[in-house]
C-alpha atoms as a PDB file:
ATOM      1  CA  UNK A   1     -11.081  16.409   9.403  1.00  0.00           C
ATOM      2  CA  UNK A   2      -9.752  13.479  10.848  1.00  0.00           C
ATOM      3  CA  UNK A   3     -10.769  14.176  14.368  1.00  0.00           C
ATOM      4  CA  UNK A   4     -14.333  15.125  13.194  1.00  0.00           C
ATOM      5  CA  UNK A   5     -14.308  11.623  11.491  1.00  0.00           C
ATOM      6  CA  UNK A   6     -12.662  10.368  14.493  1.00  0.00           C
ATOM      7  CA  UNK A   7     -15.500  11.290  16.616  1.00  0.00           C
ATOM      8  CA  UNK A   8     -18.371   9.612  14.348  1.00  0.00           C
ATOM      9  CA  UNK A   9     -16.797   6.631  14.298  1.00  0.00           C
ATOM     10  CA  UNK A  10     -16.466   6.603  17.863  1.00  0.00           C
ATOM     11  CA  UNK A  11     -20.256   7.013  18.295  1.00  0.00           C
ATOM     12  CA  UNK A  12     -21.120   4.474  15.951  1.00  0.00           C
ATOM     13  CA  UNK A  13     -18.741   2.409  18.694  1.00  0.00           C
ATOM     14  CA  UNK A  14     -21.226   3.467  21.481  1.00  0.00           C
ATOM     15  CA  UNK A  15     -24.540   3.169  19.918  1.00  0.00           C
ATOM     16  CA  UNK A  16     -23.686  -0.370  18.399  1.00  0.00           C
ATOM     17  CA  UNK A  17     -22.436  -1.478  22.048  1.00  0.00           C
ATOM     18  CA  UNK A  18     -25.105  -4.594  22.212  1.00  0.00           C
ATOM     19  CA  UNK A  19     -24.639  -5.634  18.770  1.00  0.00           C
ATOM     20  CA  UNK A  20     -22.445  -7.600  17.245  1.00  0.00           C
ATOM     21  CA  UNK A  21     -19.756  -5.140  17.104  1.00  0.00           C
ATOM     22  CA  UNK A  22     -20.040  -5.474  21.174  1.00  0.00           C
ATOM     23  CA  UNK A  23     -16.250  -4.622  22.440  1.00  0.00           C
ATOM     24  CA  UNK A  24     -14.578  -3.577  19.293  1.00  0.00           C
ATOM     25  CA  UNK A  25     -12.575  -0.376  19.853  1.00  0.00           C
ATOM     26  CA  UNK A  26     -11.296   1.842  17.448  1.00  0.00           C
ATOM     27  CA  UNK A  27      -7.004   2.294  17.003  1.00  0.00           C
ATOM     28  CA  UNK A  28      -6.369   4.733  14.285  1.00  0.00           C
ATOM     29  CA  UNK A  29      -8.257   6.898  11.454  1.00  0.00           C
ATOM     30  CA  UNK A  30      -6.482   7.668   8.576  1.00  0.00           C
ATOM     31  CA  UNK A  31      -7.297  10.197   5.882  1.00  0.00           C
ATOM     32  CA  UNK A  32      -5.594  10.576   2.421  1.00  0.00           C
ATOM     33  CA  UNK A  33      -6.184  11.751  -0.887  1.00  0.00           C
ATOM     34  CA  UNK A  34      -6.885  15.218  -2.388  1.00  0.00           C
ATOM     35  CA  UNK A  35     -10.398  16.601  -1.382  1.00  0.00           C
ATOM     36  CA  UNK A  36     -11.683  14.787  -5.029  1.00  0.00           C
ATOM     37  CA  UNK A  37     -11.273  11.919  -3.907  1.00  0.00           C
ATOM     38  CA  UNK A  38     -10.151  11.144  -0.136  1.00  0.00           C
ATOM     39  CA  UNK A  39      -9.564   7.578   0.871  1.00  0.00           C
ATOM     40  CA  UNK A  40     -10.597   7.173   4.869  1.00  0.00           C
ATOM     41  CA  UNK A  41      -9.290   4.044   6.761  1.00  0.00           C
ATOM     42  CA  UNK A  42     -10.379   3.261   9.922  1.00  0.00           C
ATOM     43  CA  UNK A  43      -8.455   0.820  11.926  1.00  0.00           C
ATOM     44  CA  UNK A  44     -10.779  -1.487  14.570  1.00  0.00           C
ATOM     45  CA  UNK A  45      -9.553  -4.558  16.686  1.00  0.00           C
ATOM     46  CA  UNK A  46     -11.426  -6.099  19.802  1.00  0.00           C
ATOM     47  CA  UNK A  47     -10.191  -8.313  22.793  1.00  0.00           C
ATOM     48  CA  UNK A  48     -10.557 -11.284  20.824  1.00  0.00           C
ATOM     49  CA  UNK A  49     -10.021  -9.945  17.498  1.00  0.00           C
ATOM     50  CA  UNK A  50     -12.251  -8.819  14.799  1.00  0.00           C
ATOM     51  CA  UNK A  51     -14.328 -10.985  12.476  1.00  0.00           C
ATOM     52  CA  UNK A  52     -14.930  -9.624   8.688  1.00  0.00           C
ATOM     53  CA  UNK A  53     -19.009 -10.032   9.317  1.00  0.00           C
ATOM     54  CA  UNK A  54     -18.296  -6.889  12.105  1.00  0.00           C
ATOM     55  CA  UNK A  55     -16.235  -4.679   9.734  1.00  0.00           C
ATOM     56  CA  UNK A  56     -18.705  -5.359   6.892  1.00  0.00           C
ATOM     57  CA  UNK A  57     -21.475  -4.102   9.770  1.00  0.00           C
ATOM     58  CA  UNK A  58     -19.328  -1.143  11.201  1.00  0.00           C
ATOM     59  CA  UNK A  59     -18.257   0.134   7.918  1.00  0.00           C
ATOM     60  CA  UNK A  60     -21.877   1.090   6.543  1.00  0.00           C
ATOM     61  CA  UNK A  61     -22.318   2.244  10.120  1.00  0.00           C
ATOM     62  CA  UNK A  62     -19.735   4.872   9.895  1.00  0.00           C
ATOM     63  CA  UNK A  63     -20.248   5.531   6.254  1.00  0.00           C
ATOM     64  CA  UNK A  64     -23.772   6.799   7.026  1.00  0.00           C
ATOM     65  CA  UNK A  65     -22.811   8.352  10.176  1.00  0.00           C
ATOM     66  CA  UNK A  66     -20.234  10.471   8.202  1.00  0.00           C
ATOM     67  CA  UNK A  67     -22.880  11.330   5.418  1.00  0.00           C
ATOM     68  CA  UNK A  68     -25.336  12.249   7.385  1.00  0.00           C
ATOM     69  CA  UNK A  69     -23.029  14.539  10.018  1.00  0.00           C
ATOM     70  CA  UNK A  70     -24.923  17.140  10.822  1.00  0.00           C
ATOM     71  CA  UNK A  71     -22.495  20.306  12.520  1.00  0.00           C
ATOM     72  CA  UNK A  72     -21.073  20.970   9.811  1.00  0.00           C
ATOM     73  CA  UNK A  73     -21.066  17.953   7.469  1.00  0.00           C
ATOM     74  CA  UNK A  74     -17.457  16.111   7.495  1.00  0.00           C
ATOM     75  CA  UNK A  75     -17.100  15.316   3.508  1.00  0.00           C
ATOM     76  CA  UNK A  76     -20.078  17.263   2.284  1.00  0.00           C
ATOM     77  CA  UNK A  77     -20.270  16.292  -0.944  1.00  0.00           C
ATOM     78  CA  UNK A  78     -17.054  14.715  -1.649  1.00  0.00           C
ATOM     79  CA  UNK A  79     -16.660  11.279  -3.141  1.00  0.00           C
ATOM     80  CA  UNK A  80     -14.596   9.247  -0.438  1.00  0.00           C
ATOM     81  CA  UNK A  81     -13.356   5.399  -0.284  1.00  0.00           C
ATOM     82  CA  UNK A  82     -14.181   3.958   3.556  1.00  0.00           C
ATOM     83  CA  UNK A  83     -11.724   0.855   4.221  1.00  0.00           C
ATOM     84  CA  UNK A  84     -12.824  -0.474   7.662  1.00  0.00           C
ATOM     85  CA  UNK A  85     -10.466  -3.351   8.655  1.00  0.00           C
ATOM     86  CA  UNK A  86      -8.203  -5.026  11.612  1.00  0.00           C
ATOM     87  CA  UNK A  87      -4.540  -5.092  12.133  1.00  0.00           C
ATOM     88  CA  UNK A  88      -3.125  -8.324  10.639  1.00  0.00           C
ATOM     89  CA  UNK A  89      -0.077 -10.164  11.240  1.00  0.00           C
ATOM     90  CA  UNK A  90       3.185  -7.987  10.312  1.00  0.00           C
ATOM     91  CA  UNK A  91       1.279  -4.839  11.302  1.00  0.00           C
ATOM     92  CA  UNK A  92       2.711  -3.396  14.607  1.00  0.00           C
ATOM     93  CA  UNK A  93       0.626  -3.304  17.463  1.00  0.00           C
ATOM     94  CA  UNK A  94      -0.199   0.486  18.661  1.00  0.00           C
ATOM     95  CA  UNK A  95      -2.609   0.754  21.488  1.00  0.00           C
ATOM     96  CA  UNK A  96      -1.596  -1.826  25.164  1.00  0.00           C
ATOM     97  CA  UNK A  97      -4.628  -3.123  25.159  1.00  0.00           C
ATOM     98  CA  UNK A  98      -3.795  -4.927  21.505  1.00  0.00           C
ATOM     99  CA  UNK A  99      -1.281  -6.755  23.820  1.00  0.00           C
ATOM    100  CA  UNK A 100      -4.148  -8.721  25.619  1.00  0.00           C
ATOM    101  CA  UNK A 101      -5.449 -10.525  22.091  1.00  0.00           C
ATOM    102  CA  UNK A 102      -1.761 -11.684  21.267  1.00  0.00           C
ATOM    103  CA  UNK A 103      -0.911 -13.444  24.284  1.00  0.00           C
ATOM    104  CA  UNK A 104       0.846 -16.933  23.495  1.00  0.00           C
ATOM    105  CA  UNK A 105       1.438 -15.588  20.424  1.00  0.00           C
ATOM    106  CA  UNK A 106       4.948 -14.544  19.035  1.00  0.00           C
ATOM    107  CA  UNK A 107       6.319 -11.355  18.993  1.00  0.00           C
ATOM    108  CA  UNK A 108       8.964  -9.027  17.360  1.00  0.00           C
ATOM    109  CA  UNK A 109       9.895  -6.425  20.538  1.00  0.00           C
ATOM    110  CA  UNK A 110      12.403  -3.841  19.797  1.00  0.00           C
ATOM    111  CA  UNK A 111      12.679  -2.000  23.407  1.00  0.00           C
ATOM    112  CA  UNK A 112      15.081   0.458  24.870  1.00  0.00           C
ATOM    113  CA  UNK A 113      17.457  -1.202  27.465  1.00  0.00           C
ATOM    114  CA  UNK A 114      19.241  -0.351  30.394  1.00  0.00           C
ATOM    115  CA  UNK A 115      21.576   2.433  28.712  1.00  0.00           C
ATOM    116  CA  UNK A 116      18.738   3.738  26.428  1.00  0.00           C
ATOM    117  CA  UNK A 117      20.130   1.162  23.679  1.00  0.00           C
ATOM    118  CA  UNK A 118      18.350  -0.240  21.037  1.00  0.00           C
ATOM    119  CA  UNK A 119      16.971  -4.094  22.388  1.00  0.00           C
ATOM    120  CA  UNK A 120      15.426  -6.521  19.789  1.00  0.00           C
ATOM    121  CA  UNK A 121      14.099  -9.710  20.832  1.00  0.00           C
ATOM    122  CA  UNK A 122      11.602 -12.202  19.557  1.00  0.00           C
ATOM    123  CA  UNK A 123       9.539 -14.275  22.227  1.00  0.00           C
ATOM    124  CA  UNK A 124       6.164 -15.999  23.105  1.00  0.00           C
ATOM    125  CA  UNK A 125       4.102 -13.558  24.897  1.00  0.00           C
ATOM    126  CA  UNK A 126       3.203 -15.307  28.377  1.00  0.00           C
ATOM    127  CA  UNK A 127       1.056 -12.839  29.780  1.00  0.00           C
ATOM    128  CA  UNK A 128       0.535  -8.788  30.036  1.00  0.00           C
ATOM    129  CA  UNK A 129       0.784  -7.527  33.355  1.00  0.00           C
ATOM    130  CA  UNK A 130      -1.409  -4.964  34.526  1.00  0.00           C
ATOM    131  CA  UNK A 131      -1.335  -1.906  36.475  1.00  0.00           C
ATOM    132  CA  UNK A 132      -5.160  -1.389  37.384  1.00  0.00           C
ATOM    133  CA  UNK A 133      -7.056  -2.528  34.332  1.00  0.00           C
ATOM    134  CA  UNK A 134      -4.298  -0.718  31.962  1.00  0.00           C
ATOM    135  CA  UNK A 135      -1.553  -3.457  30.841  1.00  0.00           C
ATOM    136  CA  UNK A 136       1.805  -2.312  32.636  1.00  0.00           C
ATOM    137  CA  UNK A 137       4.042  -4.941  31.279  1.00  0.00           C
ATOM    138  CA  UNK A 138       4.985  -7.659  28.885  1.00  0.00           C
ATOM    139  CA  UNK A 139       6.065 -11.017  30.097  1.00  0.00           C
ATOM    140  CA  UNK A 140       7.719 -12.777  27.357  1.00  0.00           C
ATOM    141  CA  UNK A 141       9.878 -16.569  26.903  1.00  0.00           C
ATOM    142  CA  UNK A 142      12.706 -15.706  24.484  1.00  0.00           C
ATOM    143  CA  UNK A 143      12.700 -17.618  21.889  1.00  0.00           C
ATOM    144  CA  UNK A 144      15.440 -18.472  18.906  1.00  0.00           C
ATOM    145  CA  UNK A 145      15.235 -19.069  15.295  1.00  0.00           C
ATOM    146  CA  UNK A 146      16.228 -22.272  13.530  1.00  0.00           C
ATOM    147  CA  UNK A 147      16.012 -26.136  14.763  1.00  0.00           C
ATOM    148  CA  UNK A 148      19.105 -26.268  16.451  1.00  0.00           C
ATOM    149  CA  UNK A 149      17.814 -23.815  19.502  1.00  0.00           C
ATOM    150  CA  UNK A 150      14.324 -25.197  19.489  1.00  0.00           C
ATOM    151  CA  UNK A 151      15.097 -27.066  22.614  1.00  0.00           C
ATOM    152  CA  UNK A 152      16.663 -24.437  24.335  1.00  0.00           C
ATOM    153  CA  UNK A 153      14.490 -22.801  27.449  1.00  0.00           C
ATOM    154  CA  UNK A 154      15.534 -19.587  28.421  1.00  0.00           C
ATOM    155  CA  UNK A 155      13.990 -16.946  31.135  1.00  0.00           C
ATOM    156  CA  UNK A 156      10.946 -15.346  30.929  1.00  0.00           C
ATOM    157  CA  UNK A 157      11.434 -11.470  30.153  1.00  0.00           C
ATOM    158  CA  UNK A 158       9.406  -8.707  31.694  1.00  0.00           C
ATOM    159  CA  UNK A 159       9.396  -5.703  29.429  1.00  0.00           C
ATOM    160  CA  UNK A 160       7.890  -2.118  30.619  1.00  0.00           C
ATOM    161  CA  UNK A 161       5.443  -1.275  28.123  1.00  0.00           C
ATOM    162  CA  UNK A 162       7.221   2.605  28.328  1.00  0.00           C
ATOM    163  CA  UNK A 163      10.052   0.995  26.727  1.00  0.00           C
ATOM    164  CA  UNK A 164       8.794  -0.621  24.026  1.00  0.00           C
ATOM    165  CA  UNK A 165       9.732   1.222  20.579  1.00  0.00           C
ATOM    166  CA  UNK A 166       8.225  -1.549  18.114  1.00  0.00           C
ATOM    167  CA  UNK A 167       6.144  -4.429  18.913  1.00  0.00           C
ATOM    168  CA  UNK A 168       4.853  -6.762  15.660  1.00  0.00           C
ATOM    169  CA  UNK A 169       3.419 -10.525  15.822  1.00  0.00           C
ATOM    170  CA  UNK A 170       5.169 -12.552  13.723  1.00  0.00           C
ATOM    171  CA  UNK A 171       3.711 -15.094  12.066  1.00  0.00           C
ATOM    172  CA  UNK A 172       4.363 -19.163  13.008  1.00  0.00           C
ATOM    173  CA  UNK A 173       4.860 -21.855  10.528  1.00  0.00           C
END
Protein backbone atom coordinates (compact mmCIF):
# COMPACT_ATOMS: atom_id res chain seq x y z
CA UNK A 1 0.00 0.00 0.00
CA UNK A 2 2.58 2.31 0.68
CA UNK A 3 4.33 2.06 -2.60
CA UNK A 4 0.95 2.39 -4.47
CA UNK A 5 0.52 5.64 -2.36
CA UNK A 6 4.06 6.29 -2.97
CA UNK A 7 3.56 6.45 -6.60
CA UNK A 8 0.44 8.98 -6.55
CA UNK A 9 2.10 11.23 -4.66
CA UNK A 10 4.91 11.20 -6.87
CA UNK A 11 2.68 12.14 -9.85
CA UNK A 12 1.00 14.78 -8.16
CA UNK A 13 5.00 15.93 -7.88
CA UNK A 14 5.19 15.85 -11.76
CA UNK A 15 1.97 17.26 -12.86
CA UNK A 16 2.23 20.25 -10.31
CA UNK A 17 5.94 20.91 -11.67
CA UNK A 18 5.05 24.77 -12.77
CA UNK A 19 3.08 25.52 -9.82
CA UNK A 20 3.84 26.58 -6.77
CA UNK A 21 4.91 23.34 -5.49
CA UNK A 22 7.77 23.81 -8.39
CA UNK A 23 10.95 21.71 -6.91
CA UNK A 24 9.50 20.10 -3.89
CA UNK A 25 10.47 16.41 -3.76
CA UNK A 26 9.04 13.85 -1.82
CA UNK A 27 11.39 11.93 1.28
CA UNK A 28 9.26 9.38 2.93
CA UNK A 29 5.49 7.96 3.02
CA UNK A 30 4.36 6.58 5.99
CA UNK A 31 1.30 4.45 6.62
CA UNK A 32 -0.21 3.45 10.05
CA UNK A 33 -3.26 2.50 11.60
CA UNK A 34 -5.60 -0.53 11.24
CA UNK A 35 -7.45 -0.58 7.80
CA UNK A 36 -10.53 1.51 9.91
CA UNK A 37 -8.79 4.07 10.17
CA UNK A 38 -5.14 4.46 8.55
CA UNK A 39 -3.22 7.62 9.20
CA UNK A 40 -0.88 8.42 5.87
CA UNK A 41 2.05 10.93 6.28
CA UNK A 42 3.83 12.09 3.58
CA UNK A 43 7.09 13.74 4.16
CA UNK A 44 8.04 16.75 1.38
CA UNK A 45 11.07 19.23 1.57
CA UNK A 46 12.48 21.38 -1.43
CA UNK A 47 15.96 23.07 -2.06
CA UNK A 48 14.97 25.95 -0.18
CA UNK A 49 12.59 24.46 2.11
CA UNK A 50 8.93 24.14 2.15
CA UNK A 51 6.39 26.86 2.90
CA UNK A 52 2.93 25.73 4.73
CA UNK A 53 0.84 27.54 1.64
CA UNK A 54 2.62 24.39 -0.62
CA UNK A 55 1.72 21.57 1.83
CA UNK A 56 -1.79 23.02 2.28
CA UNK A 57 -1.78 22.85 -1.91
CA UNK A 58 -0.02 19.35 -2.21
CA UNK A 59 -2.01 17.73 0.43
CA UNK A 60 -5.57 18.07 -1.34
CA UNK A 61 -3.51 17.20 -4.39
CA UNK A 62 -2.61 13.83 -3.17
CA UNK A 63 -5.74 13.34 -1.20
CA UNK A 64 -7.74 13.39 -4.46
CA UNK A 65 -5.18 11.65 -6.37
CA UNK A 66 -5.44 8.73 -3.83
CA UNK A 67 -9.37 8.81 -3.94
CA UNK A 68 -9.74 8.83 -7.20
CA UNK A 69 -6.85 5.92 -8.04
CA UNK A 70 -8.08 4.15 -10.56
CA UNK A 71 -6.00 0.37 -10.91
CA UNK A 72 -7.20 -0.79 -8.26
CA UNK A 73 -8.22 2.00 -5.86
CA UNK A 74 -5.44 2.47 -2.94
CA UNK A 75 -7.93 3.03 0.24
CA UNK A 76 -11.19 2.22 -1.45
CA UNK A 77 -13.45 3.15 0.88
CA UNK A 78 -11.52 3.50 3.96
CA UNK A 79 -11.57 6.56 6.16
CA UNK A 80 -7.80 7.78 6.24
CA UNK A 81 -6.01 10.96 7.99
CA UNK A 82 -3.42 12.66 5.18
CA UNK A 83 -0.64 14.72 7.21
CA UNK A 84 1.46 16.41 4.46
CA UNK A 85 4.36 18.30 6.13
CA UNK A 86 8.36 19.12 6.08
CA UNK A 87 11.12 17.92 8.23
CA UNK A 88 11.68 20.43 11.07
CA UNK A 89 14.51 21.11 13.21
CA UNK A 90 15.45 17.92 15.49
CA UNK A 91 14.22 15.64 12.68
CA UNK A 92 17.22 13.84 11.01
CA UNK A 93 17.93 14.53 7.61
CA UNK A 94 17.41 11.28 5.24
CA UNK A 95 17.85 11.91 1.59
CA UNK A 96 21.76 14.03 0.44
CA UNK A 97 20.10 16.31 -1.28
CA UNK A 98 18.39 17.65 2.27
CA UNK A 99 22.11 18.52 2.87
CA UNK A 100 22.02 21.39 0.21
CA UNK A 101 19.02 23.48 2.22
CA UNK A 102 21.07 23.27 5.59
CA UNK A 103 24.22 24.67 4.57
CA UNK A 104 25.57 27.32 7.22
CA UNK A 105 23.41 25.81 9.37
CA UNK A 106 24.43 23.58 12.43
CA UNK A 107 24.56 20.12 12.55
CA UNK A 108 24.55 16.99 14.85
CA UNK A 109 26.87 14.28 12.62
CA UNK A 110 27.37 10.97 14.15
CA UNK A 111 29.75 9.20 11.38
CA UNK A 112 31.81 6.09 11.36
CA UNK A 113 35.62 6.85 11.63
CA UNK A 114 38.71 5.48 10.61
CA UNK A 115 38.36 2.03 12.62
CA UNK A 116 34.56 1.76 11.91
CA UNK A 117 34.05 3.65 15.42
CA UNK A 118 31.29 5.54 16.39
CA UNK A 119 32.26 9.66 15.54
CA UNK A 120 29.93 12.43 16.92
CA UNK A 121 30.56 15.90 16.14
CA UNK A 122 28.58 19.08 15.97
CA UNK A 123 29.66 21.78 13.29
CA UNK A 124 28.51 24.59 10.85
CA UNK A 125 27.93 23.04 7.58
CA UNK A 126 30.28 25.05 5.05
CA UNK A 127 29.35 23.51 1.98
CA UNK A 128 28.28 19.89 0.38
CA UNK A 129 30.57 18.68 -2.06
CA UNK A 130 29.42 17.05 -5.02
CA UNK A 131 30.19 14.19 -7.12
CA UNK A 132 28.26 15.05 -10.47
CA UNK A 133 25.07 16.73 -9.37
CA UNK A 134 24.71 14.04 -6.35
CA UNK A 135 26.30 15.64 -2.99
CA UNK A 136 29.51 13.42 -2.25
CA UNK A 137 30.57 15.09 0.90
CA UNK A 138 30.06 17.27 3.89
CA UNK A 139 32.40 20.06 4.68
CA UNK A 140 31.88 21.09 8.14
CA UNK A 141 33.81 23.89 10.92
CA UNK A 142 33.68 22.06 14.27
CA UNK A 143 32.22 23.81 16.55
CA UNK A 144 32.02 23.61 20.68
CA UNK A 145 29.39 24.19 23.17
CA UNK A 146 29.48 26.82 25.90
CA UNK A 147 31.12 30.53 25.92
CA UNK A 148 34.38 29.61 26.90
CA UNK A 149 35.21 27.80 23.29
CA UNK A 150 33.26 30.31 21.29
CA UNK A 151 36.46 31.84 20.17
CA UNK A 152 38.12 28.86 19.36
CA UNK A 153 38.61 28.13 15.32
CA UNK A 154 39.26 24.77 14.51
CA UNK A 155 39.64 22.87 10.91
CA UNK A 156 37.15 22.43 8.56
CA UNK A 157 36.02 18.62 8.40
CA UNK A 158 35.20 16.76 5.24
CA UNK A 159 32.86 13.91 6.00
CA UNK A 160 31.94 11.09 3.22
CA UNK A 161 28.34 11.11 3.04
CA UNK A 162 28.76 6.86 3.09
CA UNK A 163 29.79 7.36 6.53
CA UNK A 164 27.38 9.27 7.96
CA UNK A 165 25.06 7.16 10.47
CA UNK A 166 22.92 10.25 11.87
CA UNK A 167 22.81 13.68 10.66
CA UNK A 168 20.14 16.27 12.63
CA UNK A 169 20.19 20.30 12.54
CA UNK A 170 20.25 21.56 15.70
CA UNK A 171 18.69 24.42 16.51
CA UNK A 172 20.72 28.02 17.38
CA UNK A 173 19.85 30.34 20.13
Amino acid sequence: MEEKIRRCVLQVLELSAGTKAEGVYLIRVQVKGAARHRKIEVLLDSDAGIRIDQCSFLGRRIREQIENDSEPPVLSGEDFDLVVSSPGLGEPIIMPRQYLRHTGRLLRVVFAGEQGEEVAMTGRLLRVVKSGDAPAALELAPVQPGKKHAGAVKEPVVIVLERIIRAVPEVEW
